[in-house]
PDB file of N, CA and C in Angstrom:
ATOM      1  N   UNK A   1      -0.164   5.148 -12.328  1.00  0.00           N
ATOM      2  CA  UNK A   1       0.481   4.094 -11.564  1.00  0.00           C
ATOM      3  C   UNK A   1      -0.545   3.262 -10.792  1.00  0.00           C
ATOM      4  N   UNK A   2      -2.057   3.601 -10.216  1.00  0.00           N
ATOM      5  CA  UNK A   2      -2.665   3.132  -9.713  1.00  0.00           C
ATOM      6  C   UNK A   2      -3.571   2.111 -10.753  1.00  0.00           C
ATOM      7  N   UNK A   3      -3.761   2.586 -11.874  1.00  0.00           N
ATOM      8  CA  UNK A   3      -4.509   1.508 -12.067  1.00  0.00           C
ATOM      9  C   UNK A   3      -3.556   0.214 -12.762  1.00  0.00           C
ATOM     10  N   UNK A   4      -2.425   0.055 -12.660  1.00  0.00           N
ATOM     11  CA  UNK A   4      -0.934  -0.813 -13.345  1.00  0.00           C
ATOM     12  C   UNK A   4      -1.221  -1.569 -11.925  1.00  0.00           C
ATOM     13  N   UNK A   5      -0.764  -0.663 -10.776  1.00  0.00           N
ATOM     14  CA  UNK A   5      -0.126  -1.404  -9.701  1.00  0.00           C
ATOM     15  C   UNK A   5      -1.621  -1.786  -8.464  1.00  0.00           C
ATOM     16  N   UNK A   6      -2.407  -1.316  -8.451  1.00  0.00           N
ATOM     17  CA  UNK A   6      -3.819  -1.625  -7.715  1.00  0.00           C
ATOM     18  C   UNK A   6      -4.154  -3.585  -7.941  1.00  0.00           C
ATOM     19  N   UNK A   7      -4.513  -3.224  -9.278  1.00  0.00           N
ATOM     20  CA  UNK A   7      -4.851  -4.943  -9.829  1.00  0.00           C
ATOM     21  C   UNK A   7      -3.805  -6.101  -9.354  1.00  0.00           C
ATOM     22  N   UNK A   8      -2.369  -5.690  -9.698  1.00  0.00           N
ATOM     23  CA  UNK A   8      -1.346  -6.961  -8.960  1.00  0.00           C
ATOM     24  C   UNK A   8      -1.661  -6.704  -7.860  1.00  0.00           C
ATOM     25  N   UNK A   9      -1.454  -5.754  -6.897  1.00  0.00           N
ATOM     26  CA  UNK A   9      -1.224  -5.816  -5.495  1.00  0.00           C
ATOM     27  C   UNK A   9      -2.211  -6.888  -5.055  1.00  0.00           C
ATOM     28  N   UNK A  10      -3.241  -6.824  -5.553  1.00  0.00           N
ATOM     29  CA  UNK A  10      -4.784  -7.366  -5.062  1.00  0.00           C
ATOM     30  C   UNK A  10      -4.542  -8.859  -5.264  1.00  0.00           C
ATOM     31  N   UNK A  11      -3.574  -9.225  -6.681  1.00  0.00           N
ATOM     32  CA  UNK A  11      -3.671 -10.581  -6.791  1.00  0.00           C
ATOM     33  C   UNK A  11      -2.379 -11.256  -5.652  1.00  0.00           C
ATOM     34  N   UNK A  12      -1.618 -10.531  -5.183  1.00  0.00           N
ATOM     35  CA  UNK A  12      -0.440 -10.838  -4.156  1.00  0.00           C
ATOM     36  C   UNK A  12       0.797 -10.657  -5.015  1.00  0.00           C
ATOM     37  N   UNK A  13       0.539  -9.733  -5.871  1.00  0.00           N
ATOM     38  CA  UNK A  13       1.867 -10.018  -6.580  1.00  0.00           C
ATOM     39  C   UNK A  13       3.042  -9.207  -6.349  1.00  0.00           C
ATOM     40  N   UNK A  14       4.129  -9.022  -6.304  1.00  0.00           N
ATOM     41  CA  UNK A  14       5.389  -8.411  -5.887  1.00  0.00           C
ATOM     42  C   UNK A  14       5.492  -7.008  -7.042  1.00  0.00           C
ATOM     43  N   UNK A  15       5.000  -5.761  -6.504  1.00  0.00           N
ATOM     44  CA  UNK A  15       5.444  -4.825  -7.737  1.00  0.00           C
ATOM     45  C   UNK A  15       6.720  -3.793  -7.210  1.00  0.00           C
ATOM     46  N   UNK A  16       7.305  -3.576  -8.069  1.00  0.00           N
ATOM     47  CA  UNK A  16       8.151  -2.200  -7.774  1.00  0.00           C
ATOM     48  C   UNK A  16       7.437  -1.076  -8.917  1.00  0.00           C
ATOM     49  N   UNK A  17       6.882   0.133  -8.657  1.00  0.00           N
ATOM     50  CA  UNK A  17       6.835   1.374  -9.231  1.00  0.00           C
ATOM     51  C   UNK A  17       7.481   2.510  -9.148  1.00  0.00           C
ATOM     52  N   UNK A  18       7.952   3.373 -10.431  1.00  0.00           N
ATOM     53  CA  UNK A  18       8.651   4.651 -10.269  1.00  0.00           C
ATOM     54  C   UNK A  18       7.364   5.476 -10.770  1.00  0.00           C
ATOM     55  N   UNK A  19       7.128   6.711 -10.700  1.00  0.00           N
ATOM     56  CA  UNK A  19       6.249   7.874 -11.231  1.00  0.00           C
ATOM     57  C   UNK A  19       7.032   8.646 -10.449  1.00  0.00           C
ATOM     58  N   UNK A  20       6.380  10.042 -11.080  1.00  0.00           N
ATOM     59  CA  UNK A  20       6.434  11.653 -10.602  1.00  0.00           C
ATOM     60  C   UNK A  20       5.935  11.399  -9.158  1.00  0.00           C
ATOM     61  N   UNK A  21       6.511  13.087  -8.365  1.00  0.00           N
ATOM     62  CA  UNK A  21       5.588  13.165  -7.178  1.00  0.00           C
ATOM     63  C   UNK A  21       4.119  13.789  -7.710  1.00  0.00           C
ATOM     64  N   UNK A  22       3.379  13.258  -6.672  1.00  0.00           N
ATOM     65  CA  UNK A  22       1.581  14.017  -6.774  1.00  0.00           C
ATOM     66  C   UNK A  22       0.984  12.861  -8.254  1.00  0.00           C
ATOM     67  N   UNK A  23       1.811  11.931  -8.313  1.00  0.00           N
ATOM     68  CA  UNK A  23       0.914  10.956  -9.595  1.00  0.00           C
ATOM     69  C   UNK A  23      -0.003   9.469  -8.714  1.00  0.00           C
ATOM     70  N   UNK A  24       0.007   9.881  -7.447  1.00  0.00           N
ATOM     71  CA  UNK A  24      -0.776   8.784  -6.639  1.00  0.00           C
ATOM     72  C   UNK A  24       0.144   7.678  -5.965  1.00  0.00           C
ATOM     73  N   UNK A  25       1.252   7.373  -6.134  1.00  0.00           N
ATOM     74  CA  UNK A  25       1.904   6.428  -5.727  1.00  0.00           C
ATOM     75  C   UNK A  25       1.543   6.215  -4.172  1.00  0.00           C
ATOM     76  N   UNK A  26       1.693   6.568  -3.472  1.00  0.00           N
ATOM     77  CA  UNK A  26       0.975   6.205  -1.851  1.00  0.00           C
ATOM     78  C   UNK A  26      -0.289   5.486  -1.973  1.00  0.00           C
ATOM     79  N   UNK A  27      -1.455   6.567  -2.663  1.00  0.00           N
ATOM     80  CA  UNK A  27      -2.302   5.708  -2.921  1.00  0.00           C
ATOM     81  C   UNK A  27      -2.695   4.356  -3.399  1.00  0.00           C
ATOM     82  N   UNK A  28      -1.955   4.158  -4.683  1.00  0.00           N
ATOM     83  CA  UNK A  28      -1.293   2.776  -4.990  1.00  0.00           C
ATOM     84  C   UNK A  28      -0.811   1.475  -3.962  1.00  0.00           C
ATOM     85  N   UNK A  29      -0.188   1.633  -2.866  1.00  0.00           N
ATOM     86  CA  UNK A  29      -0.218   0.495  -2.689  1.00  0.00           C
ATOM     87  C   UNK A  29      -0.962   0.388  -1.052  1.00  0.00           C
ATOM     88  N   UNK A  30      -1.818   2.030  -0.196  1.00  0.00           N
ATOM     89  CA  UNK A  30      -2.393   1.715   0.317  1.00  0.00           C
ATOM     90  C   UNK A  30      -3.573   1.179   0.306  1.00  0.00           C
ATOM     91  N   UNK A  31      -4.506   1.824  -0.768  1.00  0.00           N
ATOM     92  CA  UNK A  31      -5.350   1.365  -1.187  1.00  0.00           C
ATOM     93  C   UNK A  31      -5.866  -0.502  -1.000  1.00  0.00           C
ATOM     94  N   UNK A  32      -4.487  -1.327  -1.764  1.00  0.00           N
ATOM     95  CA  UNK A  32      -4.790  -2.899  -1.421  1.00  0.00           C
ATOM     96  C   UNK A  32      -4.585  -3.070  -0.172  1.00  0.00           C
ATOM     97  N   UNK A  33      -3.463  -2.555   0.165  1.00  0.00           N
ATOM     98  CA  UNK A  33      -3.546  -3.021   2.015  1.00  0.00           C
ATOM     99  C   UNK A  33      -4.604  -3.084   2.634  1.00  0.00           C
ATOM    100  N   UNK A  34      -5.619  -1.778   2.741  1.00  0.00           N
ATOM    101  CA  UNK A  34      -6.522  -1.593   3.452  1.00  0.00           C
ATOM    102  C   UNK A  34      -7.441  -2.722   2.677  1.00  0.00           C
ATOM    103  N   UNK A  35      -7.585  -2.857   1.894  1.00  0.00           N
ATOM    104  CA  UNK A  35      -8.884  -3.770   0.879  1.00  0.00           C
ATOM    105  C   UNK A  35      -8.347  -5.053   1.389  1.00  0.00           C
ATOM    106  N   UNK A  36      -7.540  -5.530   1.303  1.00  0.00           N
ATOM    107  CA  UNK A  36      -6.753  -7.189   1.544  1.00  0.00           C
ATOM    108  C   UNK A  36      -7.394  -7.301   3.440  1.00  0.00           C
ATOM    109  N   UNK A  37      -6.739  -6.097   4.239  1.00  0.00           N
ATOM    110  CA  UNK A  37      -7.312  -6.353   5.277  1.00  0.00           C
ATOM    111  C   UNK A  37      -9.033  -6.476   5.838  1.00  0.00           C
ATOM    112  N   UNK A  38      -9.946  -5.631   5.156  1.00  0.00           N
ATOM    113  CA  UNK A  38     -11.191  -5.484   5.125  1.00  0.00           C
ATOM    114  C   UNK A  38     -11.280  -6.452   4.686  1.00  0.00           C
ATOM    115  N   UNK A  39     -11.336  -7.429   4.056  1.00  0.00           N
ATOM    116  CA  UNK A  39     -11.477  -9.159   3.280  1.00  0.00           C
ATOM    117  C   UNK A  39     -11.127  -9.745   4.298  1.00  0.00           C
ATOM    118  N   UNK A  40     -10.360  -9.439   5.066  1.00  0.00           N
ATOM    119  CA  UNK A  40      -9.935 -10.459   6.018  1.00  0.00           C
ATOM    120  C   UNK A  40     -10.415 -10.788   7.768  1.00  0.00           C
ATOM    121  N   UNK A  41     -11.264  -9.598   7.336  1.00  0.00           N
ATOM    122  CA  UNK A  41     -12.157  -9.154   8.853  1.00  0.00           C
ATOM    123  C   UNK A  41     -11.161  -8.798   9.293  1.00  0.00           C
ATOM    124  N   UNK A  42      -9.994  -8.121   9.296  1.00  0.00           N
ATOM    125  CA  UNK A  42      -8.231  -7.585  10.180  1.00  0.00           C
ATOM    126  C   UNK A  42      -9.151  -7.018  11.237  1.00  0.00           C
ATOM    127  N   UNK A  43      -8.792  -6.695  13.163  1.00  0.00           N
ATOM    128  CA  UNK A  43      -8.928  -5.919  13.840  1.00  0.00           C
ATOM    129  C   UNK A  43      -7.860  -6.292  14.549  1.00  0.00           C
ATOM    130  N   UNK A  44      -7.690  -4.978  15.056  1.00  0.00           N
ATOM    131  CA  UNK A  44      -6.485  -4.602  15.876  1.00  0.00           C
ATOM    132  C   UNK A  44      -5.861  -5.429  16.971  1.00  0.00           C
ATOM    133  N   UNK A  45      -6.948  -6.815  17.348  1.00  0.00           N
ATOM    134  CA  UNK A  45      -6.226  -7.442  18.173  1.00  0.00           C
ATOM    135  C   UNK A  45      -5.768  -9.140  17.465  1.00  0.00           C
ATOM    136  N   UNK A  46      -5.882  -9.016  16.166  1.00  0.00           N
ATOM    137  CA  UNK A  46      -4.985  -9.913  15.550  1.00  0.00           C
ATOM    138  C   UNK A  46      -3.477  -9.549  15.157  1.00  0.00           C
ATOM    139  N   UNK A  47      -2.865  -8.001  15.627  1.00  0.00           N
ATOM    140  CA  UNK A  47      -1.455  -8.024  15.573  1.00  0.00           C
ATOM    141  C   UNK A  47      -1.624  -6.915  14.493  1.00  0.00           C
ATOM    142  N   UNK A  48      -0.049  -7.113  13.760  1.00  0.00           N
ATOM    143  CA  UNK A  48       0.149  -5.847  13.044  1.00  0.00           C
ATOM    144  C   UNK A  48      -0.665  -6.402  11.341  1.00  0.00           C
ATOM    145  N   UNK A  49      -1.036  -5.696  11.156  1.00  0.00           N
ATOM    146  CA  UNK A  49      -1.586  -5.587   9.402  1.00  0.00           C
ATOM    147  C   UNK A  49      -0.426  -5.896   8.217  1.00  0.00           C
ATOM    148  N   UNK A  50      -0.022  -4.223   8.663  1.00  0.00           N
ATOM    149  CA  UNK A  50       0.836  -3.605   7.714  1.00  0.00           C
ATOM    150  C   UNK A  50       2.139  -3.216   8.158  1.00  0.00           C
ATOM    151  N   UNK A  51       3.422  -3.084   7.424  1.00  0.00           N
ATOM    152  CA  UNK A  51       4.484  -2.517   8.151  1.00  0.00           C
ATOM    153  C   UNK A  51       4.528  -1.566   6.420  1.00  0.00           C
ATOM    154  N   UNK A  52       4.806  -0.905   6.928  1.00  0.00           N
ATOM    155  CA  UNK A  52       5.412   0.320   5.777  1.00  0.00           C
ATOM    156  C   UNK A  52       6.646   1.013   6.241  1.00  0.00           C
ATOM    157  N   UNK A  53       7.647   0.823   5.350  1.00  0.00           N
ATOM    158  CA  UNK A  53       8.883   1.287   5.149  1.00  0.00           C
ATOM    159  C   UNK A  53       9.317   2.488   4.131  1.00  0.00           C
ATOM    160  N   UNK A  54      10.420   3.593   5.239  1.00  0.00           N
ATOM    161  CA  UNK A  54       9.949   5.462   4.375  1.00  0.00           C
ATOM    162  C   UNK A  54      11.212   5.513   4.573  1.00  0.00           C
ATOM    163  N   UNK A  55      11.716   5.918   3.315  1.00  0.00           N
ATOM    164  CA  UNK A  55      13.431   5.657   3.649  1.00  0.00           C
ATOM    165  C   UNK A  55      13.772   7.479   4.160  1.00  0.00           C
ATOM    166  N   UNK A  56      12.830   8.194   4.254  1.00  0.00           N
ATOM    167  CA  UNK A  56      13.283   9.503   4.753  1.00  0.00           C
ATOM    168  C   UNK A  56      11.877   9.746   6.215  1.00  0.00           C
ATOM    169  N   UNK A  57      12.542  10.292   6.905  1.00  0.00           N
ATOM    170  CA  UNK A  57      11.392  10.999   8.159  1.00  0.00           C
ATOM    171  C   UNK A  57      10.462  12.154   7.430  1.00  0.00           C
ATOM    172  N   UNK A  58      10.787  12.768   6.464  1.00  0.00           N
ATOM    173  CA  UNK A  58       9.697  13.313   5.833  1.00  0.00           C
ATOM    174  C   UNK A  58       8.666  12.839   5.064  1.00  0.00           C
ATOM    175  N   UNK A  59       8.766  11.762   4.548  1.00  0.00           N
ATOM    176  CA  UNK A  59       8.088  10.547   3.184  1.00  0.00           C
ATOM    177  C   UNK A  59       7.014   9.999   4.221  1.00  0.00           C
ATOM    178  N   UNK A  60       8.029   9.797   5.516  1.00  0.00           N
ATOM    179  CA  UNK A  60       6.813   8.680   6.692  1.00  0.00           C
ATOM    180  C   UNK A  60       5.791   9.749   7.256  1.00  0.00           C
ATOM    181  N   UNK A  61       6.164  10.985   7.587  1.00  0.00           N
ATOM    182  CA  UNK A  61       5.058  12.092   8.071  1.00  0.00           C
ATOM    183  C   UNK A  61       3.780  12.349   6.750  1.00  0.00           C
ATOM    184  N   UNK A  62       4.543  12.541   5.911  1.00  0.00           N
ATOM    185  CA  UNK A  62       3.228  12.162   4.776  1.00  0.00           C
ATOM    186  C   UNK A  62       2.389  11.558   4.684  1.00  0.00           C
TER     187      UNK A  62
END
C-alpha cells in the first residue's frame, strides 16, 4: 500500500486505501505529511500541520 499510496499523496492527490492490518497503512499516509511539512519549513508556531481522524479511541492510541 505504501509504495501505490506514498507517490499520490506527495503529488496532492486524494487517495482512499484498504489493506490487511500490519501491511503499513499508517505509515502510508504519515510518511507524506511529515515530508510535505519538512518542504515547507512547518514549525509549530505556524498553527496546526496535520489533523488526523481515528474513527475508534484505540486506532488513535496507535
Amino acid at each position: 500500500i505504501q509504495a501505490r499510496a506514498i507517490p499520490e499523496l506527495l503529488k496532492g492527490s486524494d487517495v482512499v486505501g484498504a489493506a490487511r492490518t500490519g501491511s503499513g497503512k499508517t505509515l502510508a499516509f504519515l510518511v507524506p505529511a511529515v515530508e510535505l511539512l519538512y518542504h515547507i519549513h512547518f514549525t509549530p508556531r505556524n498553527g496546526t500541520g496535520v489533523i488526523i481522524v481515528c474513527p475508534t479511541r484505540e486506532l488513535a492510541i496507535q
